[in-house]
Protein backbone atom coordinates (compact mmCIF):
# COMPACT_ATOMS: atom_id res chain seq x y z
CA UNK A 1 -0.13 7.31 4.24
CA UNK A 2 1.23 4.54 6.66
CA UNK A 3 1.84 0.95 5.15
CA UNK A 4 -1.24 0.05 7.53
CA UNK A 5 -3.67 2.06 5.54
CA UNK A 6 -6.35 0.09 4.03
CA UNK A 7 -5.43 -3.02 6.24
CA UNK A 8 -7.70 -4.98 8.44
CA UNK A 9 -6.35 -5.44 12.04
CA UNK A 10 -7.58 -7.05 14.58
CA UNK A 11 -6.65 -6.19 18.56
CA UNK A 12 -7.04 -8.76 20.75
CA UNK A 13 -6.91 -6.95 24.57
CA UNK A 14 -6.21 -9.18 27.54
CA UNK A 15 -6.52 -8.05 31.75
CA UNK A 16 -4.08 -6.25 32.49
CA UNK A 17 -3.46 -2.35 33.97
CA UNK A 18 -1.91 -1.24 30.51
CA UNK A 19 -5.19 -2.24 28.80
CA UNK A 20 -6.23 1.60 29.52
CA UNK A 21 -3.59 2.39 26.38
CA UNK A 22 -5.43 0.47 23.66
CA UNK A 23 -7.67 3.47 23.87
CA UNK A 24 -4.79 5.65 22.25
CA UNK A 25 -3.84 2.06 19.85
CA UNK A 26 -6.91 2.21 18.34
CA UNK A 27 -6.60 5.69 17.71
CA UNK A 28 -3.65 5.23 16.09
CA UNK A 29 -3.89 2.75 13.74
CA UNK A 30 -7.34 4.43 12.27
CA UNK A 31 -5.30 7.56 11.79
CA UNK A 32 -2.68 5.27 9.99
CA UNK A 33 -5.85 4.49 7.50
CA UNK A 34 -6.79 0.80 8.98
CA UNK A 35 -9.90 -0.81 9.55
CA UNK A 36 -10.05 -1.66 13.46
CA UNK A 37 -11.83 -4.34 15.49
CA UNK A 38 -11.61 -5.47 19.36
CA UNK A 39 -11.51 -8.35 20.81
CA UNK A 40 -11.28 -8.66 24.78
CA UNK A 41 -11.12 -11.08 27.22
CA UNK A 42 -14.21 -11.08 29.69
CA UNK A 43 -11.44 -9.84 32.65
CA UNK A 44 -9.99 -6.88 30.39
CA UNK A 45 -13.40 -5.18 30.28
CA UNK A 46 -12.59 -4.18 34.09
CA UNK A 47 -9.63 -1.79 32.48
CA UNK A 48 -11.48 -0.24 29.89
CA UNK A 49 -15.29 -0.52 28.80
CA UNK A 50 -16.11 -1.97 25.03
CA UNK A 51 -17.94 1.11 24.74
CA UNK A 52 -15.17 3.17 24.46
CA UNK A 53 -12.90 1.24 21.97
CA UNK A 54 -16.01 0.42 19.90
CA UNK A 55 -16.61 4.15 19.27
CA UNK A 56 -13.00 4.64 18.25
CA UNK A 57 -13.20 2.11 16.09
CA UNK A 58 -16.43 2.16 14.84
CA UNK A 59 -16.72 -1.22 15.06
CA UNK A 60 -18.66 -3.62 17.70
CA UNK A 61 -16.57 -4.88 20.29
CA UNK A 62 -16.89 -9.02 20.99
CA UNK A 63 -15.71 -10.44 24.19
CA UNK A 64 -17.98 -13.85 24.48
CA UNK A 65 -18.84 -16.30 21.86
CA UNK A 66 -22.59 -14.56 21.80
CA UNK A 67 -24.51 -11.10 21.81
CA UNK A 68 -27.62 -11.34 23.94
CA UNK A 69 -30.40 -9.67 22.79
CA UNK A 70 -33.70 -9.83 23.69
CA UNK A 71 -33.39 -13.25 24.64
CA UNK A 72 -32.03 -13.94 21.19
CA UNK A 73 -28.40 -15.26 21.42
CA UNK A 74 -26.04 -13.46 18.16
CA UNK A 75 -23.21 -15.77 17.39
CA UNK A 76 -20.05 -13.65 17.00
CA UNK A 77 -17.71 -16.15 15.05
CA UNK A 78 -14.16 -16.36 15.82
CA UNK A 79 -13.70 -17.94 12.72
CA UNK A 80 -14.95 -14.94 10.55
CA UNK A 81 -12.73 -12.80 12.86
CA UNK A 82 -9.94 -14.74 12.51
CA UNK A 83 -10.21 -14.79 8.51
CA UNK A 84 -11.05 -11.23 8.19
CA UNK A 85 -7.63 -10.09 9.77
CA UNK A 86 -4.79 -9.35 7.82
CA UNK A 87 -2.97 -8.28 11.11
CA UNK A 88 -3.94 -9.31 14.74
CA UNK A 89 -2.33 -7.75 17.91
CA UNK A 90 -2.86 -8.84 21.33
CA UNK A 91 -2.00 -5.95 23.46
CA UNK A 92 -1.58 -6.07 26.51
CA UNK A 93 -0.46 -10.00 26.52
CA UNK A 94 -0.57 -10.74 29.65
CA UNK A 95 1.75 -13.67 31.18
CA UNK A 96 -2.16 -15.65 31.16
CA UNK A 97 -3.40 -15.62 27.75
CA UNK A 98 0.94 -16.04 26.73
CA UNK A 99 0.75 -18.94 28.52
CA UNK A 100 -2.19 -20.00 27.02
CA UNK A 101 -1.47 -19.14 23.58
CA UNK A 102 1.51 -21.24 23.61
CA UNK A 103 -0.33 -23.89 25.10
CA UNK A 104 -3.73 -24.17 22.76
CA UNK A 105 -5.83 -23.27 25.46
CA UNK A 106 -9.08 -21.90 23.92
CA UNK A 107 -11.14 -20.99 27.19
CA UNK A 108 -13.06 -17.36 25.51
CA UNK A 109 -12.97 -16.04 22.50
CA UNK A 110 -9.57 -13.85 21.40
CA UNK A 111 -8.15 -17.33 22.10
CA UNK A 112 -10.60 -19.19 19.93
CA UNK A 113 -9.96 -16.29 17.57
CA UNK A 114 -6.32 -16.72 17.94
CA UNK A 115 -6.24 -20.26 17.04
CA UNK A 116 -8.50 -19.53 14.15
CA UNK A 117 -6.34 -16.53 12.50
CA UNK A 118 -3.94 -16.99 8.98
CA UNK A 119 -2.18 -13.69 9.49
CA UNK A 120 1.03 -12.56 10.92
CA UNK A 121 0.06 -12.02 14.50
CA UNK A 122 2.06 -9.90 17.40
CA UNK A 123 2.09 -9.90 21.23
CA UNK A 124 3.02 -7.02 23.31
CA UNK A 125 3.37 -8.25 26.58
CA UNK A 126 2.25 -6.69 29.72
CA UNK A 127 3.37 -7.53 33.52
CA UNK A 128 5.32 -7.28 36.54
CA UNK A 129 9.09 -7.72 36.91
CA UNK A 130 8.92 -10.80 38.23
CA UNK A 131 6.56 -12.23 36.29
CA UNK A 132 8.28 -11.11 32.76
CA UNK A 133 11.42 -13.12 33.99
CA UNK A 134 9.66 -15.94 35.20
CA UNK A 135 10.62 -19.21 33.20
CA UNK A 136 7.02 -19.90 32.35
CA UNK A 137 7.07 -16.31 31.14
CA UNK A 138 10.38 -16.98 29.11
CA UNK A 139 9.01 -20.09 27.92
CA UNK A 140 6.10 -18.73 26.28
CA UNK A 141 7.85 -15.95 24.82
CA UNK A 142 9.97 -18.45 22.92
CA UNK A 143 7.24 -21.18 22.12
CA UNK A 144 5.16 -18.38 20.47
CA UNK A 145 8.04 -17.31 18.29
CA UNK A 146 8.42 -20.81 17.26
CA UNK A 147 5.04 -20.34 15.87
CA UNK A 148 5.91 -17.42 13.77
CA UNK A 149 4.30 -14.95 16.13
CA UNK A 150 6.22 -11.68 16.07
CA UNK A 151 6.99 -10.21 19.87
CA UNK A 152 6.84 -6.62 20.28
CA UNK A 153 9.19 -6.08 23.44
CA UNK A 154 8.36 -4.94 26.66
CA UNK A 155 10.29 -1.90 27.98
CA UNK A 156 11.75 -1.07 31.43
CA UNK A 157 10.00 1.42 33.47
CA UNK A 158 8.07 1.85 36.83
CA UNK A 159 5.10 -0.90 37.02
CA UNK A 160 1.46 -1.05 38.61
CA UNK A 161 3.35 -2.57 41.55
CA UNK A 162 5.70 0.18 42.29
CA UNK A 163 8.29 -1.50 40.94
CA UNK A 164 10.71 -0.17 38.04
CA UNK A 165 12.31 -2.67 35.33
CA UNK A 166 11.22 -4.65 32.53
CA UNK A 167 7.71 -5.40 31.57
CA UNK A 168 5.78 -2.22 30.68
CA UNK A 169 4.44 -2.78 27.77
CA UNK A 170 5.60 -0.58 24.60
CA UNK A 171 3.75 2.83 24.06
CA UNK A 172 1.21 3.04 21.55
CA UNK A 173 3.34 4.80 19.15
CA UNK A 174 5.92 2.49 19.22
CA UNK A 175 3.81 -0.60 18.87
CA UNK A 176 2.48 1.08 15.80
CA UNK A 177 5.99 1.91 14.42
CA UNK A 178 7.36 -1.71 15.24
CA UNK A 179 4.77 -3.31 12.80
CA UNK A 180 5.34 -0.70 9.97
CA UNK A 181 9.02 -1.51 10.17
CA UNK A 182 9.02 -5.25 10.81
CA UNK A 183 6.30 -5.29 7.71
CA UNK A 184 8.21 -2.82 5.49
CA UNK A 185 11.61 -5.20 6.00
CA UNK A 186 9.42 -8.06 4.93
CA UNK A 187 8.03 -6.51 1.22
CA UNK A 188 10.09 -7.20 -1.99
CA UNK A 189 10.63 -4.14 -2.80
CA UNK A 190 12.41 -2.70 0.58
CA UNK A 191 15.22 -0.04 -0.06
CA UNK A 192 14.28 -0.02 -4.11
CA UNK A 193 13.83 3.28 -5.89
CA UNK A 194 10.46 3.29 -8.39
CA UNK A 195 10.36 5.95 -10.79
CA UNK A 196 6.45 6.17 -12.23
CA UNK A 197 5.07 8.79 -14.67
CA UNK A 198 1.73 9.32 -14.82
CA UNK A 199 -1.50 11.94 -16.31
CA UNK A 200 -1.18 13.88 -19.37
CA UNK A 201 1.13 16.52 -20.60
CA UNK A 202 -0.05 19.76 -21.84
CA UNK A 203 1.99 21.59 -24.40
CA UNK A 204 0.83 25.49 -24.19
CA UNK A 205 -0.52 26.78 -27.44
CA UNK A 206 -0.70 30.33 -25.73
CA UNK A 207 -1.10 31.30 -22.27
CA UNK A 208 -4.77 30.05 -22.54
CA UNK A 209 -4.86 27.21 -24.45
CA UNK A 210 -2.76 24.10 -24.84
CA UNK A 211 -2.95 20.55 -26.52
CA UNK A 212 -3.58 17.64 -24.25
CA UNK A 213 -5.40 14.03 -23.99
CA UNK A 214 -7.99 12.68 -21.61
CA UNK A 215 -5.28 10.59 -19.58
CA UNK A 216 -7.24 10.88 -16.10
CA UNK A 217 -3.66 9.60 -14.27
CA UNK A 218 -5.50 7.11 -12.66
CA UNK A 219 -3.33 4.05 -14.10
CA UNK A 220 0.07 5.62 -12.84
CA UNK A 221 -1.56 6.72 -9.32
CA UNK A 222 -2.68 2.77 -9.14
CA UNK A 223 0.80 1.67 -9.39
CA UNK A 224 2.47 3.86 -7.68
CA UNK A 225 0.54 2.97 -4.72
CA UNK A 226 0.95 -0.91 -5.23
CA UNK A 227 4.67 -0.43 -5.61
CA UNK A 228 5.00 1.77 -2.14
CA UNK A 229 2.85 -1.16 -0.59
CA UNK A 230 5.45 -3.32 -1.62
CA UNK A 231 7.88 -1.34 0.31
CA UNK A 232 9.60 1.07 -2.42
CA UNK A 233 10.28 4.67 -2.25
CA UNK A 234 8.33 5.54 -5.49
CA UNK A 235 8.63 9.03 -7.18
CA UNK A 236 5.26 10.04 -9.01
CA UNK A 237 6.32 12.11 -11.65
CA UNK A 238 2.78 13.52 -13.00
CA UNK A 239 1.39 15.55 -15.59
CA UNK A 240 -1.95 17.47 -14.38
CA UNK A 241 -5.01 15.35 -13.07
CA UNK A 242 -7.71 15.34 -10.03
CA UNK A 243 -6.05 12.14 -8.61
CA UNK A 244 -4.65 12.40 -5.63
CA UNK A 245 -2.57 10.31 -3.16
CA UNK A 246 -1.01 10.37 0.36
CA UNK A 247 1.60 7.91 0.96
CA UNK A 248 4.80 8.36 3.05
CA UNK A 249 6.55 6.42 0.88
CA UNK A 250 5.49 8.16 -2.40
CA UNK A 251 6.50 11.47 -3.18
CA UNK A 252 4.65 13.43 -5.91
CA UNK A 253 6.23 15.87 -8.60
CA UNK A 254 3.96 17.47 -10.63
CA UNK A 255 4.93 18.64 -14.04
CA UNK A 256 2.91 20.09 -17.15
CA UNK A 257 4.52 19.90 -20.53
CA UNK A 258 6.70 17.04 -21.96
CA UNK A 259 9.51 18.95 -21.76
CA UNK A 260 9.22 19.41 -17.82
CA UNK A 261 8.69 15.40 -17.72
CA UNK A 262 11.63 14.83 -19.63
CA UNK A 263 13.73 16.91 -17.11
CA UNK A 264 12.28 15.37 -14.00
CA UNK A 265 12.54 12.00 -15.13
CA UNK A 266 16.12 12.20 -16.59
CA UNK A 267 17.02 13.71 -12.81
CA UNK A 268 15.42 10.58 -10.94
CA UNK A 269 16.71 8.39 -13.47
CA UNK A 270 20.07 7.20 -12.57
CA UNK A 271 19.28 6.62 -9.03
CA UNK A 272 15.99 4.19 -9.95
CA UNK A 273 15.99 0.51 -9.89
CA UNK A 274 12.62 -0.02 -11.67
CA UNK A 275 11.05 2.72 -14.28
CA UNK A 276 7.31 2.51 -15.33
CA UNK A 277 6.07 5.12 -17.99
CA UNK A 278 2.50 5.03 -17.97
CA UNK A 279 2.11 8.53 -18.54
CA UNK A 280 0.48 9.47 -22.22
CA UNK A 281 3.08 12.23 -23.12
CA UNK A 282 2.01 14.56 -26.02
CA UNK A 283 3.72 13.28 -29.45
CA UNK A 284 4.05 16.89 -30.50
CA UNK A 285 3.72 20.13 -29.16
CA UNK A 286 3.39 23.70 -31.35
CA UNK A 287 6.96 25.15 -32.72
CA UNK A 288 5.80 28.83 -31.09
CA UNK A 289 4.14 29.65 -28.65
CA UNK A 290 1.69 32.81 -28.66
CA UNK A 291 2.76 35.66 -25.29
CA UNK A 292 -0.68 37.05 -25.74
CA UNK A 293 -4.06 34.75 -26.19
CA UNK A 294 -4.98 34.59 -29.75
CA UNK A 295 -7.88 36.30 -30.67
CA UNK A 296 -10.64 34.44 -32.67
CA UNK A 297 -10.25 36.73 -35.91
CA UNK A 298 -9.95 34.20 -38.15
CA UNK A 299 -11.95 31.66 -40.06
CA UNK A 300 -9.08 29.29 -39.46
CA UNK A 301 -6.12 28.44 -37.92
CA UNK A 302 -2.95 26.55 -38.07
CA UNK A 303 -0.64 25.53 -35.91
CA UNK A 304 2.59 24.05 -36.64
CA UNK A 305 3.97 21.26 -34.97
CA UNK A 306 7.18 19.62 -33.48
CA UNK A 307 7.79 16.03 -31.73
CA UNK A 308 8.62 16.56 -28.31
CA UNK A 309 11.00 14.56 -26.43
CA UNK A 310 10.39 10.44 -26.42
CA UNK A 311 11.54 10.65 -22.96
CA UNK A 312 10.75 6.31 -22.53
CA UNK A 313 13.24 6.18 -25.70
CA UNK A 314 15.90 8.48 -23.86
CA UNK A 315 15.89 6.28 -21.13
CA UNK A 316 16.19 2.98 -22.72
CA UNK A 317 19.08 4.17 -24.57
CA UNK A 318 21.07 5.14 -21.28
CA UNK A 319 19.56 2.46 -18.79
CA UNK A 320 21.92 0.39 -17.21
CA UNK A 321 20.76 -1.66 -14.09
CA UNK A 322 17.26 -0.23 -14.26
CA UNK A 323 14.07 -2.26 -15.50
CA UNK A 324 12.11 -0.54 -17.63
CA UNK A 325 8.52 -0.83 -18.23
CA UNK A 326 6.48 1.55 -20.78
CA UNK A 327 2.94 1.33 -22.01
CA UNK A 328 1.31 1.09 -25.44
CA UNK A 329 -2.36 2.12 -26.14
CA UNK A 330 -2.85 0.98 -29.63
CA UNK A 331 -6.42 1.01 -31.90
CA UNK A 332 -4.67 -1.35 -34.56
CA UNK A 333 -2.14 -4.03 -35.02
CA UNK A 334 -1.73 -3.99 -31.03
CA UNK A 335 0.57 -6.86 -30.31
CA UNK A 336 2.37 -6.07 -33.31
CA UNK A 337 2.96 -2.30 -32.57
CA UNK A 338 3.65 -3.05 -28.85
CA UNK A 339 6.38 -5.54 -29.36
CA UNK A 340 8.05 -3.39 -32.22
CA UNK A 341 7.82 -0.63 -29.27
CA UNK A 342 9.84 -2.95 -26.49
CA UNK A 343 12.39 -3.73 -28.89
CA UNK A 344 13.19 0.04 -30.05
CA UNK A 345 13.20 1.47 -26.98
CA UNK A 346 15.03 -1.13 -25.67
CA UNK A 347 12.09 -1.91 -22.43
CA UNK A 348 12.35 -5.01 -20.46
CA UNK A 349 8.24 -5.50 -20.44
CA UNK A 350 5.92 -3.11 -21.62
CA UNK A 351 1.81 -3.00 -21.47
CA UNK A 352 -0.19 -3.00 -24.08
CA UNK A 353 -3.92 -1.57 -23.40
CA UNK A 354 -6.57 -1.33 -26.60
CA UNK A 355 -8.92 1.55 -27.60
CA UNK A 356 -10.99 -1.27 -29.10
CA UNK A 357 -11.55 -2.86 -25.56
CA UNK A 358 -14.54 -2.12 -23.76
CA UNK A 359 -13.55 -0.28 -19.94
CA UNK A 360 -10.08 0.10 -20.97
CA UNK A 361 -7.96 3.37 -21.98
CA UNK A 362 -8.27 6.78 -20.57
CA UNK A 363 -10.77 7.77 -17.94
CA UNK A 364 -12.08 4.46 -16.78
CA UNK A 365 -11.75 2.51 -13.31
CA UNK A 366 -11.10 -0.45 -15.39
CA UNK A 367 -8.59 -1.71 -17.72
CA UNK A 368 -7.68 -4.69 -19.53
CA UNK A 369 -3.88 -5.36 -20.21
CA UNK A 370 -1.68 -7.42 -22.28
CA UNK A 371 2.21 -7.62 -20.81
CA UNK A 372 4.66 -8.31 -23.28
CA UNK A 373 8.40 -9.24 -22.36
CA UNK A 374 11.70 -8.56 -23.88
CA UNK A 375 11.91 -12.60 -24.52
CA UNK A 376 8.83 -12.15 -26.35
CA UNK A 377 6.70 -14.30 -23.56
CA UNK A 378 2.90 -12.88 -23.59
CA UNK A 379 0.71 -13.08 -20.65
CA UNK A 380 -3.30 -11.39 -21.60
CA UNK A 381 -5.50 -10.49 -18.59
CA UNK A 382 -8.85 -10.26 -18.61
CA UNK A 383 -10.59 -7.18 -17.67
CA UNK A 384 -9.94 -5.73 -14.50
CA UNK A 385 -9.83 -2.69 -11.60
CA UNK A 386 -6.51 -0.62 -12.14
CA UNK A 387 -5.96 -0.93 -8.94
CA UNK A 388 -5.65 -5.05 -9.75
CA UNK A 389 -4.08 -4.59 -12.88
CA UNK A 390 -1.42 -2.59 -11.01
CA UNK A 391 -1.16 -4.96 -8.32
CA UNK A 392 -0.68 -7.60 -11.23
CA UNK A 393 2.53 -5.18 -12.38
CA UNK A 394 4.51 -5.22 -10.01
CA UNK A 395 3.71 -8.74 -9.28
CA UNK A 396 5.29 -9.38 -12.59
CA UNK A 397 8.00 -6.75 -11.99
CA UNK A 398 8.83 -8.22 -8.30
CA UNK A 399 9.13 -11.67 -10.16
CA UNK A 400 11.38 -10.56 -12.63
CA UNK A 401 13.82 -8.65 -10.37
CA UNK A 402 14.51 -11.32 -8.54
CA UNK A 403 14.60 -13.95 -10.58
């Protein structure tokens, strides 16, 4: 999944020749996982019809500050537009609406729309030769970079005129990579290593039958994603569950029994920078297990037990520069039991969560947290989406890191 996924971007598309490529654009960032919408100058829709970009993006396409129909004018707000970005890209940018961006001019409505936005916005400029090195041109490129607008740069290459040097504006794919990188180098957690355990373990009774829990793995999945949207190359070290997740940046290793999450973690471990064990590894597991299925003879049976591996205490015992995060889900004494946990397996923070709390635990889209920290500092949340409560992690985790 590309960082883009889930974002909403809007493409503002001016008049030029290379507005027939925001056909492929659009393609691309939906494929990415974005939401898409258009906006065009009145001129572009000579280089490629609304029709066509609004079916790739499923989306209407607004070019004027009003819909008519049937005599009843529709009000298309640059103001919502503007607000409802979290990225906008005018491509082409032609050396007109540059000039006018840099200026204020608000004469239709991407530039109404422009003035209105609060995201990170980025140009890919479109034009002739002598136009691109024009000073005007030059001067625009510069004033709109004093505003914090990001250029995407034109390449060299034969132009509508005949012509061949600089000014073509940057392929589709490229325009698309430039924003994943330049937002990637922007997120806290660029070039750091996240380690995350997540699901159940099953520990095999026979070749039928095991012992397990009713972790779901939809906690761990949660983070994992907010910490790769962050920017980090997270391992997802997972015991088995239905969730699943696509992510370049995460990679997935799925394991069964404690055992095999004890040797996955331990080989992940010394290269990871942050460490979150969210998993709900089996306690015990049985001493011997049956080759064959056991037949149901018997009135009874018994099983005897061993503790498996406490692979969060293994790794607070050997952590060095890592910061280590583990969970509790406790039924009594919570805070109590949770901050005896921290301090014996030496964690930095670690997350309490209470059978006793209505739409937390196992199974649920919700879950309602308590994070405790190794200077004893409590912060409770109310009840929340994983997905939030995650986000509210690494927040804390982010914070702490580089403090």
């Amino acid at each position: 999944m590309s960082i883009l996924s889930g974002k909403n971007i809007l493409l503002g598309i001016s008049a030029g020749i290379a507005a027939y490529k925001t056909a492929s654009l659009v393609r691309l960032f939906i494929k990415a996982g974005a939401d898409v919408k258009v906006v065009m100058t009145p001129a572009s829709k000579e280089f490629i019809t609304p029709l066509t970009l609004s079916t790739l993006s499923k989306n209407p396409v607004h070019s004027s500050f009003t819909n008519e129909d049937d005599d009843n004018a529709v009000w298309n707000s640059h103001v919502d537009l503007g607000l409802w970005a979290d990225l906008f890209i005018v491509a082409p940018a032609t050396a007109n609406t540059l000039s006018k961006m840099a200026n204020g001019v608000c004469d239709n409505l991407l530039l109404a729309t422009y003035l209105s936005a609060k995201c990170p916005v980025y140009f890919a400029p479109a034009m002739d030769l002598d136009m691109y090195k024009h000073p005007t041109t030059l001067q625009s490129f510069e004033t709109l970079k004093s505003f914090g607008n990001i250029m995407i740069p034109a390449t060299s290459g034969e132009l509508a005129s005949g012509l061949v040097g600089e000014g073509r504006m940057a392929e589709p794919e490229d325009i698309v990579a430039f924003i994943e990188n330049d937002i990637l180098e922007s997120l806290p957690l660029k070039n750091k290593k996240v380690l995350i355990t997540a699901g159940p373990t099953y520990e095999a009774i026979d070749p039928v039958r095991f012992i397990g829990n009713h972790s779901s793995g939809k906690m761990g999945f949660e983070i994992a994603k907010a910490a790769a949207n962050l920017g980090a190359q997270v391992v997802l070290v997972s015991g088995p569950t239905h969730q699943k997740v696509s992510h370049g940046l995460i990679e997935v290793v799925p394991v069964t029994s404690a055992e095999d999450m004890y040797t996955e973690v331990h080989k992940h471990f010394g290269s990871t920078d942050v460490a979150i064990l969210s998993a709900a590894v089996a306690d015990y597991r049985p001493k011997e297990v049956a080759s064959q299925k056991i037949k149901k003879k018997d009135p009874a049976l018994t099983l005897e037990l061993e503790k498996t591996k406490d692979i969060l205490a293994s790794l607070g015992a050997i952590k060095k520069h890592q910061y280590l995060v583990g969970f509790a889900l406790e039924t009594n004494n919570e805070l109590e039991n949770a901050k005896d946990k921290l301090k014996r397996k030496n964690l930095n923070l670690i997350v309490l969560n209470s059978l006793n709390d209505t739409g937390a635990g196992f199974k649920s889209d919700t879950n309602k947290v308590t994070f405790i920290e190794a200077d004893d500092s409590v912060t409770t949340f109310q009840l929340k989406s994983k997905a939030e409560v995650a986000k509210d992690l690494l927040n804390k985790i982010t914070e702490q890191i580089h403090a």
